[in-house]
Protein backbone atom coordinates (compact mmCIF):
# COMPACT_ATOMS: atom_id res chain seq x y z
CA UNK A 1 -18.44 -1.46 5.16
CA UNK A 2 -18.45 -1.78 1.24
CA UNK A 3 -20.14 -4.58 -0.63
CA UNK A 4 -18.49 -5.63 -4.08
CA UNK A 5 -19.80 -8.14 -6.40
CA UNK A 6 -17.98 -9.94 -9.09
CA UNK A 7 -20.43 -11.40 -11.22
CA UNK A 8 -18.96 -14.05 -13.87
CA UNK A 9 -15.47 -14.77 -13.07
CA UNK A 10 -13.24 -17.73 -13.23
CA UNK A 11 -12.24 -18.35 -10.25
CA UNK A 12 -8.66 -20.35 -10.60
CA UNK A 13 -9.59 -20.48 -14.36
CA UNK A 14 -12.59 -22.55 -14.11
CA UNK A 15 -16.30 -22.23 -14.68
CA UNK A 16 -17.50 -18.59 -14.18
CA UNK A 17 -18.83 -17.54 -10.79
CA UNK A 18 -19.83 -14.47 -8.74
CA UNK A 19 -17.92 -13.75 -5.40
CA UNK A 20 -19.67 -11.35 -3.20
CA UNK A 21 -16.72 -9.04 -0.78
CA UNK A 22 -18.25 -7.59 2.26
CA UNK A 23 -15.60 -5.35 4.02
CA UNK A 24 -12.59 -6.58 4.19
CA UNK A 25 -13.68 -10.60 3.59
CA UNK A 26 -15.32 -12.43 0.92
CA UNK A 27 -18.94 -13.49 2.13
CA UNK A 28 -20.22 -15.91 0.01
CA UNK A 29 -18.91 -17.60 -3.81
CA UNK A 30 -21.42 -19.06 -5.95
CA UNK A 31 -23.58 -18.59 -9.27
CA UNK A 32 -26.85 -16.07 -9.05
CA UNK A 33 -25.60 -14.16 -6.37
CA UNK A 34 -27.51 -10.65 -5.51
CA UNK A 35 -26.22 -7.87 -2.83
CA UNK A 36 -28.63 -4.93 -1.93
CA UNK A 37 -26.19 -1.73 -2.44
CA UNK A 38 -23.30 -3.59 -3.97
CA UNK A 39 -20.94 -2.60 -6.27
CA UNK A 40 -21.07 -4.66 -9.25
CA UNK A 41 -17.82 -5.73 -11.26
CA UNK A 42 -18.72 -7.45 -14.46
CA UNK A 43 -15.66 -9.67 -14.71
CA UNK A 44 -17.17 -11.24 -18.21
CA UNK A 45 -15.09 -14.34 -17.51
CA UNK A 46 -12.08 -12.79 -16.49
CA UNK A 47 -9.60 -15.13 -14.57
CA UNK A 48 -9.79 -14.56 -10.42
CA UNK A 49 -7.02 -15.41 -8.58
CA UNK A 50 -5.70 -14.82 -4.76
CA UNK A 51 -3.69 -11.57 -4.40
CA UNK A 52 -0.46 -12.20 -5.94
CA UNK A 53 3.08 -12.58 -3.29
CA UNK A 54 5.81 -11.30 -4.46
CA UNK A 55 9.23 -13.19 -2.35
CA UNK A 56 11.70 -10.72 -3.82
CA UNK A 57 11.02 -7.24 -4.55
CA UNK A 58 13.92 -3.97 -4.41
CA UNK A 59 11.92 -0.92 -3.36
CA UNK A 60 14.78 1.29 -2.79
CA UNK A 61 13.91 3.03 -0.13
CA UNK A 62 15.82 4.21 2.03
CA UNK A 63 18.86 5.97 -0.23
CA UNK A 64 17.71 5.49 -3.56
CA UNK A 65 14.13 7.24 -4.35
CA UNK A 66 15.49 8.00 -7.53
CA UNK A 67 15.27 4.30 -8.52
CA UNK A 68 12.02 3.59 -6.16
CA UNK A 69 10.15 4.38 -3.11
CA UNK A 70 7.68 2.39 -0.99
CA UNK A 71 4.91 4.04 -2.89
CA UNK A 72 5.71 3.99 -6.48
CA UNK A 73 6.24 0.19 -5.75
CA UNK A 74 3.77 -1.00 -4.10
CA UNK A 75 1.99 1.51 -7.26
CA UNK A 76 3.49 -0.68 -9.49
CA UNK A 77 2.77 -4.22 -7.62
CA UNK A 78 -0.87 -3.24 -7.61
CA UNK A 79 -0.82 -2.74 -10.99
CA UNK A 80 0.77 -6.11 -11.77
CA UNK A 81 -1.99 -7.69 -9.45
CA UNK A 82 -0.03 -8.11 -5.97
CA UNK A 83 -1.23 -7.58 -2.90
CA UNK A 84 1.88 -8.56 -1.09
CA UNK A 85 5.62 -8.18 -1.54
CA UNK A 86 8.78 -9.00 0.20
CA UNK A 87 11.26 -5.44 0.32
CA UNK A 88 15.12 -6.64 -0.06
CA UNK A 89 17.63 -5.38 2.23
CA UNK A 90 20.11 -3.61 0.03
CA UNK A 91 19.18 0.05 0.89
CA UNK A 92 20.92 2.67 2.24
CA UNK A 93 21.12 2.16 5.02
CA UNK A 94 20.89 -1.54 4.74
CA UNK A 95 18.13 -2.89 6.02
CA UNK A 96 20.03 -4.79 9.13
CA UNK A 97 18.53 -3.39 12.08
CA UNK A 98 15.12 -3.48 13.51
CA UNK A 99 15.20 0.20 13.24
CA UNK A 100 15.34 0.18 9.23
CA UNK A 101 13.24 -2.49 8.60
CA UNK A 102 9.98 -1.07 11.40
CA UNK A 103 10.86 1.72 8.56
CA UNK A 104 9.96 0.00 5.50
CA UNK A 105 7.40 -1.87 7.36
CA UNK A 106 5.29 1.55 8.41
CA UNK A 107 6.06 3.32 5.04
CA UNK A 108 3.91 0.50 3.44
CA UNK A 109 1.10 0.61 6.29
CA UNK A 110 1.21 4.45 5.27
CA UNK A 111 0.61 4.14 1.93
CA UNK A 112 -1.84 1.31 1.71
CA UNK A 113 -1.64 0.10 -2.12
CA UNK A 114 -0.23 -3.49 -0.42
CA UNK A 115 1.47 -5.05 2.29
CA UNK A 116 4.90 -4.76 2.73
CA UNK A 117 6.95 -7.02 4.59
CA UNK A 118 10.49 -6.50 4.81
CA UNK A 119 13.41 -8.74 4.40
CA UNK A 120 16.34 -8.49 6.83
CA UNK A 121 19.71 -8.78 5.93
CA UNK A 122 21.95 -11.83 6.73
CA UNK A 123 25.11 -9.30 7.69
CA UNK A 124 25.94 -6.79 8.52
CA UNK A 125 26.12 -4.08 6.06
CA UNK A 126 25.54 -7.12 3.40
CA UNK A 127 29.58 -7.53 3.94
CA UNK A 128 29.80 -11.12 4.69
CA UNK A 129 31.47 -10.75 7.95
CA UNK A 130 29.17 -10.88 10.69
CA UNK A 131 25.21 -11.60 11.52
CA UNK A 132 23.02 -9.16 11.71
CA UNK A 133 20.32 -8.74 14.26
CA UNK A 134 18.50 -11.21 13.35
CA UNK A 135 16.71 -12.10 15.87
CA UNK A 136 15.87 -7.94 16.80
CA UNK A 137 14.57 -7.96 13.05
CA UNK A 138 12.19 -10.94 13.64
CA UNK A 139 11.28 -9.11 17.30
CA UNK A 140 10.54 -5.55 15.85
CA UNK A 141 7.20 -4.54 14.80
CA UNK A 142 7.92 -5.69 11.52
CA UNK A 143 8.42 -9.51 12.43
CA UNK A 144 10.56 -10.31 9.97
CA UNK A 145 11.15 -13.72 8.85
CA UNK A 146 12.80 -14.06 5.70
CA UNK A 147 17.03 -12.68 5.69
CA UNK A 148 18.73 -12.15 2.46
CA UNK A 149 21.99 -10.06 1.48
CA UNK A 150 20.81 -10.25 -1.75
CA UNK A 151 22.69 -8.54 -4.57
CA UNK A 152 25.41 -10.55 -2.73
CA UNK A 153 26.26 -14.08 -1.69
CA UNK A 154 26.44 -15.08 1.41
CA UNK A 155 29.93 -16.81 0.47
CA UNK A 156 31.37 -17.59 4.09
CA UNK A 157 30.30 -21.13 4.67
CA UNK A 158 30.42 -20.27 8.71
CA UNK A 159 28.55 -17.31 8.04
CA UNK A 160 25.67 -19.14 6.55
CA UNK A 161 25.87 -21.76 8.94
CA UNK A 162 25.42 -19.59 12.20
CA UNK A 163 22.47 -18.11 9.87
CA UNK A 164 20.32 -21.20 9.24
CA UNK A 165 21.28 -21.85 12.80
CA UNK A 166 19.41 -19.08 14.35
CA UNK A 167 16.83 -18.27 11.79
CA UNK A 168 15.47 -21.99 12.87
CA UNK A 169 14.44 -20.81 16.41
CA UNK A 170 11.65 -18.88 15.09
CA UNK A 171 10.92 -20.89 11.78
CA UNK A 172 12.48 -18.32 9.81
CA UNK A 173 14.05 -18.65 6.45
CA UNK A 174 17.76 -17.42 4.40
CA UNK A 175 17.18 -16.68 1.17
CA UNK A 176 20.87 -16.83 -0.78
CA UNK A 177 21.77 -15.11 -3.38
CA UNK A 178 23.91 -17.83 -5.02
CA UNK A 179 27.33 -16.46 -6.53
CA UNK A 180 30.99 -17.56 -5.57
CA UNK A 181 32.63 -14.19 -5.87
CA UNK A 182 35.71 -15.40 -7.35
CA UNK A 183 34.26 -17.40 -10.17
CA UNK A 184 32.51 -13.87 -11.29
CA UNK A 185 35.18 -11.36 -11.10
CA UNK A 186 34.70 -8.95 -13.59
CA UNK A 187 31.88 -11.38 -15.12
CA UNK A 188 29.21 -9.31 -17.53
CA UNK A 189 27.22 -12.30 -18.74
CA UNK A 190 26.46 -15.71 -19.15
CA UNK A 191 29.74 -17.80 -19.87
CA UNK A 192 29.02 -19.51 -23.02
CA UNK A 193 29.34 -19.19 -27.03
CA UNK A 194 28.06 -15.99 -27.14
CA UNK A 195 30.54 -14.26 -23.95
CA UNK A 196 33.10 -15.77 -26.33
CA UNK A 197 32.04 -14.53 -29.33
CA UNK A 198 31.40 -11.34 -27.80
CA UNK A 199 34.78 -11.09 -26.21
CA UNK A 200 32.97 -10.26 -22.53
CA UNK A 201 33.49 -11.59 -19.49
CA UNK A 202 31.81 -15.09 -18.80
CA UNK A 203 29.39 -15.91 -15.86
CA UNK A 204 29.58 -19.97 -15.39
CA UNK A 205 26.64 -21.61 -14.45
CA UNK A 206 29.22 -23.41 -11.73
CA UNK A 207 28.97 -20.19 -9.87
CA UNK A 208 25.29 -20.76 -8.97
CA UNK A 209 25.49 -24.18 -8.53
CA UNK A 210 28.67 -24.37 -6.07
CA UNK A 211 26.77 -22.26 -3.61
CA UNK A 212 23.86 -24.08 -4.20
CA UNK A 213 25.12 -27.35 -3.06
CA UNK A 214 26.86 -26.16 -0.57
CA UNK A 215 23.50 -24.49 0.77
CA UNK A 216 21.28 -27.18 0.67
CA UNK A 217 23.63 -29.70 2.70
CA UNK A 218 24.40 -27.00 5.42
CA UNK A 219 20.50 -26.60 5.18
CA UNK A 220 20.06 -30.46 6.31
CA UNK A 221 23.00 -30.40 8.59
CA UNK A 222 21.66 -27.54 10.43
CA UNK A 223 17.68 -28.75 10.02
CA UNK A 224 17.09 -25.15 8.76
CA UNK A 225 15.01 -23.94 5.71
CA UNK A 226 16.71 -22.41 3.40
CA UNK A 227 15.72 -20.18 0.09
CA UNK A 228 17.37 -20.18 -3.46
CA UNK A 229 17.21 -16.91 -5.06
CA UNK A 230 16.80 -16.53 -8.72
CA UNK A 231 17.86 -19.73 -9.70
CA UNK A 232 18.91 -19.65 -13.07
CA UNK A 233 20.37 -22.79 -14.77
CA UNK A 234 19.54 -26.25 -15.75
CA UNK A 235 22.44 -27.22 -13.16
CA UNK A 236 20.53 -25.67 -10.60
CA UNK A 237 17.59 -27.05 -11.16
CA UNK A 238 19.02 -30.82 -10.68
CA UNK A 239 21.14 -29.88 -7.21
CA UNK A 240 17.37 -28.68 -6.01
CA UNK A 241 15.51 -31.52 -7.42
CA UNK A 242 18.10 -33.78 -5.45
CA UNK A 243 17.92 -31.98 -2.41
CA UNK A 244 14.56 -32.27 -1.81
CA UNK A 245 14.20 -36.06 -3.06
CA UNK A 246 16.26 -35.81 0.38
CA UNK A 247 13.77 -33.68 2.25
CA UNK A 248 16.09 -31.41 2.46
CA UNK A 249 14.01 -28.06 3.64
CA UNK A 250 15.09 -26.52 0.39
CA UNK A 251 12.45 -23.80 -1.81
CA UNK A 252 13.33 -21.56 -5.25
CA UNK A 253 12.41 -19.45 -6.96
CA UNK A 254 12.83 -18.09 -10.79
CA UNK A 255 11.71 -14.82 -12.23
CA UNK A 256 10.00 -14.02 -15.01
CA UNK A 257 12.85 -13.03 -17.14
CA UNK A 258 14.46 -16.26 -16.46
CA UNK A 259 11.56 -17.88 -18.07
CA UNK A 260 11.36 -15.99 -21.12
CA UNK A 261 15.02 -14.11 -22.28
CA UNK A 262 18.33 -15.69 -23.22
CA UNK A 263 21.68 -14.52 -23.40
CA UNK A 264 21.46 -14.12 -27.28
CA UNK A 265 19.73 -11.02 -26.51
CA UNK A 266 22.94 -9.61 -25.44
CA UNK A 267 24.29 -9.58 -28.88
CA UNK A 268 22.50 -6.03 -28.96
CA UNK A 269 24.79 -4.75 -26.55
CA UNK A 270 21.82 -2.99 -24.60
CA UNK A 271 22.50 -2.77 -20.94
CA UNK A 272 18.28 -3.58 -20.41
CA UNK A 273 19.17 -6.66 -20.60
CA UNK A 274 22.05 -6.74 -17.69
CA UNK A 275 20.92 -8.56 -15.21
CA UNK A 276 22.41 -10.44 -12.26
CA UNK A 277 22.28 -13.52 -12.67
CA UNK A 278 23.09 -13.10 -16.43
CA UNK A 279 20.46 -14.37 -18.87
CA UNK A 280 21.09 -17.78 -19.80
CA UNK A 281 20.91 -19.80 -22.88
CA UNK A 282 17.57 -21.68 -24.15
CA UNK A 283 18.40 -24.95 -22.55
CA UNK A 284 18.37 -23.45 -19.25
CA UNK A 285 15.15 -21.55 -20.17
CA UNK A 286 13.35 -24.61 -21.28
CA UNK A 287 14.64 -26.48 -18.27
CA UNK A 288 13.57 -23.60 -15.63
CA UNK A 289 10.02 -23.81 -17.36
CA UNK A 290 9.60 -27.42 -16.82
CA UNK A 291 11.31 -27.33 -13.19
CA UNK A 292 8.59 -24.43 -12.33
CA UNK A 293 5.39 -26.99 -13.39
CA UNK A 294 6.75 -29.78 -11.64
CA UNK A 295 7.26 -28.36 -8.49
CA UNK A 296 11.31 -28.22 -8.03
CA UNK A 297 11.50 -24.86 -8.85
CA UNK A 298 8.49 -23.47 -6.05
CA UNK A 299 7.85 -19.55 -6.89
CA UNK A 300 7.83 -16.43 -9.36
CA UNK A 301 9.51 -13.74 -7.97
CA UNK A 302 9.80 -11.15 -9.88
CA UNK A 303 13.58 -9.98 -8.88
CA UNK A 304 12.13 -6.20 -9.47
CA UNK A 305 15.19 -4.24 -9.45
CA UNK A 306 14.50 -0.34 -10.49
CA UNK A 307 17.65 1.77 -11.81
CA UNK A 308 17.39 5.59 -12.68
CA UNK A 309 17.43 6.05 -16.28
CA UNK A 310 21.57 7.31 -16.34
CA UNK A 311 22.47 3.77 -14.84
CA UNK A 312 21.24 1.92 -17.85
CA UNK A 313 21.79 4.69 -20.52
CA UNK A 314 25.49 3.93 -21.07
CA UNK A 315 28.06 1.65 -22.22
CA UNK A 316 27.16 -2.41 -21.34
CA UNK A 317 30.59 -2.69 -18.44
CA UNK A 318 29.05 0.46 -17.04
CA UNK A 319 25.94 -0.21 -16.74
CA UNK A 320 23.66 -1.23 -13.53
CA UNK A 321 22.75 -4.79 -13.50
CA UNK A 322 18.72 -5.44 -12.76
CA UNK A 323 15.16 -5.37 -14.35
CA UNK A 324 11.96 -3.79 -13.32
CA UNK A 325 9.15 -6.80 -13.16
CA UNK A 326 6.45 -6.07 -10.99
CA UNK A 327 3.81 -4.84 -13.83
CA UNK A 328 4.93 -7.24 -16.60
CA UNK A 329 5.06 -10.56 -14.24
CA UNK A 330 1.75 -12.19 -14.51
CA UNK A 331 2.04 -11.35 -18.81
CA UNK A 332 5.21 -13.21 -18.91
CA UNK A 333 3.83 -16.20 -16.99
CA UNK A 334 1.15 -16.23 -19.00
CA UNK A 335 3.15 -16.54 -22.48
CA UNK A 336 5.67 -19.06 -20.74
CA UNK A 337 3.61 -21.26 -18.74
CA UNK A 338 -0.22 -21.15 -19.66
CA UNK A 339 -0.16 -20.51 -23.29
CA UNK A 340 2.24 -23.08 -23.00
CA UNK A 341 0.25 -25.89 -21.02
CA UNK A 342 2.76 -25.87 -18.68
CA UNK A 343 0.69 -24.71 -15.99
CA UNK A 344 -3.03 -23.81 -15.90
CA UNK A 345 -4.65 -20.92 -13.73
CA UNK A 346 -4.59 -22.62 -10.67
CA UNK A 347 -0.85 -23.76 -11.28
CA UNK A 348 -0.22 -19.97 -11.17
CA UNK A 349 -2.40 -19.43 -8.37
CA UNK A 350 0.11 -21.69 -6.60
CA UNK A 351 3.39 -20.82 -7.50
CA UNK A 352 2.64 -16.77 -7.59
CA UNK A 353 0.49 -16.25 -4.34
CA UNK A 354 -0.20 -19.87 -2.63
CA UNK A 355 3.50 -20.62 -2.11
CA UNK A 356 5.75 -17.29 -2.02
CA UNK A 357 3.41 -16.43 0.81
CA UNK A 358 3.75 -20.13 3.07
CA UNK A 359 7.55 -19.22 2.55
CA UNK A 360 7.47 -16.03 4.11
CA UNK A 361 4.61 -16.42 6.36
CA UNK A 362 2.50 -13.79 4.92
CA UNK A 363 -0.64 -14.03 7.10
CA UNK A 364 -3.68 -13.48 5.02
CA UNK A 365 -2.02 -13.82 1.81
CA UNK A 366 -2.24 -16.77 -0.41
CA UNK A 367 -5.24 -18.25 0.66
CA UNK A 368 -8.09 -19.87 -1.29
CA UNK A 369 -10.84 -17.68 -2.90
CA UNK A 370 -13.60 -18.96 -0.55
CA UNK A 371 -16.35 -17.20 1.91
CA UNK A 372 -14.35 -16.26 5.38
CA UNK A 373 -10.73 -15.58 3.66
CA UNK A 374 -9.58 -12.24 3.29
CA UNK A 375 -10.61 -10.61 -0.19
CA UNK A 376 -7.48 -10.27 -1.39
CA UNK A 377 -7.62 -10.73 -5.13
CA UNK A 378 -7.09 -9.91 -8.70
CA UNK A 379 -8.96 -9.73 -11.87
CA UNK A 380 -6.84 -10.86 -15.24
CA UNK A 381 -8.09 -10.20 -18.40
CA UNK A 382 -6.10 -13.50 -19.86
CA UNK A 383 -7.51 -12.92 -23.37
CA UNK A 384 -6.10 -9.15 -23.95
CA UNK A 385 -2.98 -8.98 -25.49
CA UNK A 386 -0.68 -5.45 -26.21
CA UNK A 387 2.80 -3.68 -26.37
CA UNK A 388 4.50 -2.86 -23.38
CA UNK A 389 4.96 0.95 -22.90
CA UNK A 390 6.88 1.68 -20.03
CA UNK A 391 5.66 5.33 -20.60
CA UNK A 392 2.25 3.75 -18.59
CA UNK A 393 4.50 1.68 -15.78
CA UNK A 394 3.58 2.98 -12.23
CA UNK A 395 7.00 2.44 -11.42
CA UNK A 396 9.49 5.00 -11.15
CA UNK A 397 11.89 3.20 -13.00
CA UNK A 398 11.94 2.80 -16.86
CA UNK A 399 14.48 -0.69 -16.95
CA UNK A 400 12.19 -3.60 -18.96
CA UNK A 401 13.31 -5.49 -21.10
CA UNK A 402 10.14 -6.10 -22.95
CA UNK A 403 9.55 -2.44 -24.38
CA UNK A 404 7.63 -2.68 -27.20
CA UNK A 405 7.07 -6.17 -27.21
CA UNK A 406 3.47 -7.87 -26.91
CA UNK A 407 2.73 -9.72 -24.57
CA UNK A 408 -0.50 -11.82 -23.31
CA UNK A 409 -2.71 -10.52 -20.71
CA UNK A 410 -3.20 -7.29 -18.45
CA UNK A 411 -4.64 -7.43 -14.93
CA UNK A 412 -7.96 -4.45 -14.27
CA UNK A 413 -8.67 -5.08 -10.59
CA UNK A 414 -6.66 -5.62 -7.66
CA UNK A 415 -8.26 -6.17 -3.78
CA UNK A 416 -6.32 -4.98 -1.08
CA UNK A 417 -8.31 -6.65 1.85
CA UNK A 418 -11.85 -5.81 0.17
CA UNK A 419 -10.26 -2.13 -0.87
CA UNK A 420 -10.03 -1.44 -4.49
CA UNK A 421 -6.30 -0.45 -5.17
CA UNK A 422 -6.91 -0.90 -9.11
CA UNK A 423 -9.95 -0.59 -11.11
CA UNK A 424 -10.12 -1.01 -14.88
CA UNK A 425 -5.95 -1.29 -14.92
CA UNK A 426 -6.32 2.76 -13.60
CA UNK A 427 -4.75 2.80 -9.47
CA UNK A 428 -7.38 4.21 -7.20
């Protein structure tokens, strides 16, 4: 087995050290550290941090590999530093038998750039009408743990009930996409100043939040955990900081868009920045950013949602609704919440590996960079900064929203289990 040294890196952000991989496990962390036959990575104080988790990732496959596959994604999450990511349900087929998800679950084994762990879906065909096989899901080779029909809400209350009922046998989690239907009929952004001055259909906030509260007190009725997806408003953000002063088994989750875009950027009328849910305004933002270093808001997930090129290449009503985040993730952290003092390194460590992997039980992920853990890991380069060129993306989708814009950071190494699956930001 290989030996790899990393000589001079901050570990969590702190003072520099060397961390010595031996196979698949890190041997030893310390200053002065020698290895006969290693590999040596001069980090250069570079920040180290645990292989990122990534809670809510669309990989496509099966039905759309013109959008994605298992490989250019997990491609791309390497790139972005991940070693772990969650695959939503909404393929075709959907992802609601054990049959599809032992699928998605061997296609990452195959291709080995990181883990994959499917998500089930809460019903079947993501219709809202009756529960999947739930518990065949968590059985299969797979195990899954973590059900979702994300890209839609669970909106039966029933439904969701009998969910968080039967995911709690096993300790598993729902993760809800939270949007009443009927508030966002025909809805194309956030409802606010600038859907009226724009003349296009508003998105209220009270669409979240509805399904929100309702979640959360099913969620202590039923003594279940349940999972906020993409929470998005400064609404939100209060219904989960009052659920858990409940102990309410409650966890969220923002992406990195969230953090960083508002709806003003739809004045341009460019469908990149459709996205479900809709961009919000700057209150929201700033209240998402502060909910995230306290603790209410749990996780980054990045939401990654690929689209060929003709589904965002139209008019704005046409258009496919979704971002591609994966690569750009740890950057827009970075400008949000470090550069902001909102969170330091190990903050991120937390909220970006640490936690998104307790939620979904991701054994071997998220755990402390420390002799006898697995070497999952990635190097950060925290003081580059450059334009985004989705020319360079590993992903097969084109759909950022930060094209052209600079941003803070770039990861060069990524660990899968002590195997190099990026060196010098180039995939092995």
């Amino acid at each position: 087995m290989s030996k790899i040294l990393i000589r001079g890196a901050k570990v969590l952000g702190g003072a520099p050290q060397d961390v010595l991989i031996d196979g698949e496990t890190i041997a030893e962390v310390g200053q002065g550290l020698s290895a006969e036959g290693a590999e040596v990575v001069e980090a250069d104080g570079k920040v180290l941090l645990p292989g990122l988790v990534d809670l809510h990732t669309h990989l496509r496959e099966p039905g759309r590999e013109d959008s994605e596959t298992v490989l250019t994604g997990t491609r791309a999450a390497a790139s972005g530093g991940y070693t772990s990511v969650f695959a939503m349900a909404n393929t075709f087929p959907v992802a609601d038998t054990a049959g599809v998800v032992e699928q998605v679950w061997r296609l990452g084994k195959e291709h080995g750039y990181c883990d994959v762990q499917p998500i089930g879906a809460v019903t079947v065909g993501l219709e809202g009408q009756k529960l999947a096989e739930l518990g065949a899901m968590h059985e299969s080779a797979a195990g899954v743990t973590v059900f979702s029909d994300d890209g839609k809400c669970v909106h039966d209350a029933v439904i969701m009930r009998r969910a968080l009922e039967y995911v709690k046998a096993f300790d598993g989690v729902v993760a809800q996409h939270a949007q009443e239907p009927r508030l966002t009929e025909g809805a194309q952004m956030n409802e606010g100043v600038v859907s009226a001055e724009l003349g296009l259909g508003g998105w209220p906030a009270v669409a979240e939040e509805s399904i929100i509260a309702r979640d959360v007190l099913l969620a202590e009725h039923v003594g279940s955990r349940v999972h906020i997806c993409h929470l998005s408003t400064a609404g939100s953000v209060e219904i989960v900081r009052w659920a858990k002063s409940r102990g309410i088994q409650v966890t969220a989750e923002v992406t990195p868009h969230h953090l960083l875009l508002t709806d003003e950027l739809v004045r341009t009328y460019d469908p990149v920045y459709k996205v479900n849910p809709p961009l919000r305004t700057e209150r929201d933002v700033m209240a998402l950013r502060e909910a995230l270093a306290d603790g209410t808001i749990d996780i980054v997930a990045t939401d990654h949602a690929p689209h060929p090129h003709e589904d965002k290449d139209c008019e704005w009503a046409a258009a496919a609704m979704g971002m591609v985040g994966l690569e750009t993730a740890l950057s827009v952290v970075q400008e949000t919440m470090v550069d902001t003092g909102l969170l330091d390194w190990a903050g991120v460590a937390d909220r970006m590996s640490f936690r998104p992997a307790q939620i979904g039980q991701a054994t071997g992920h998220g755990r402390p960079v420390s002799a006898g853990e697995p070497a999952n890991l990635t190097l950060v380069d925290a003081a580059y900064r450059g334009r985004v060129d989705p020319a360079s993306f590993a992903s097969r989708s084109r759909n950022t929203p930060y094209e052209g814009r600079e941003l803070p950071g770039r990861v060069t190494h990524t660990w899968l289990r002590g195997k190099a699956t990026l060196v010098d930001g180039k995939l092995t």
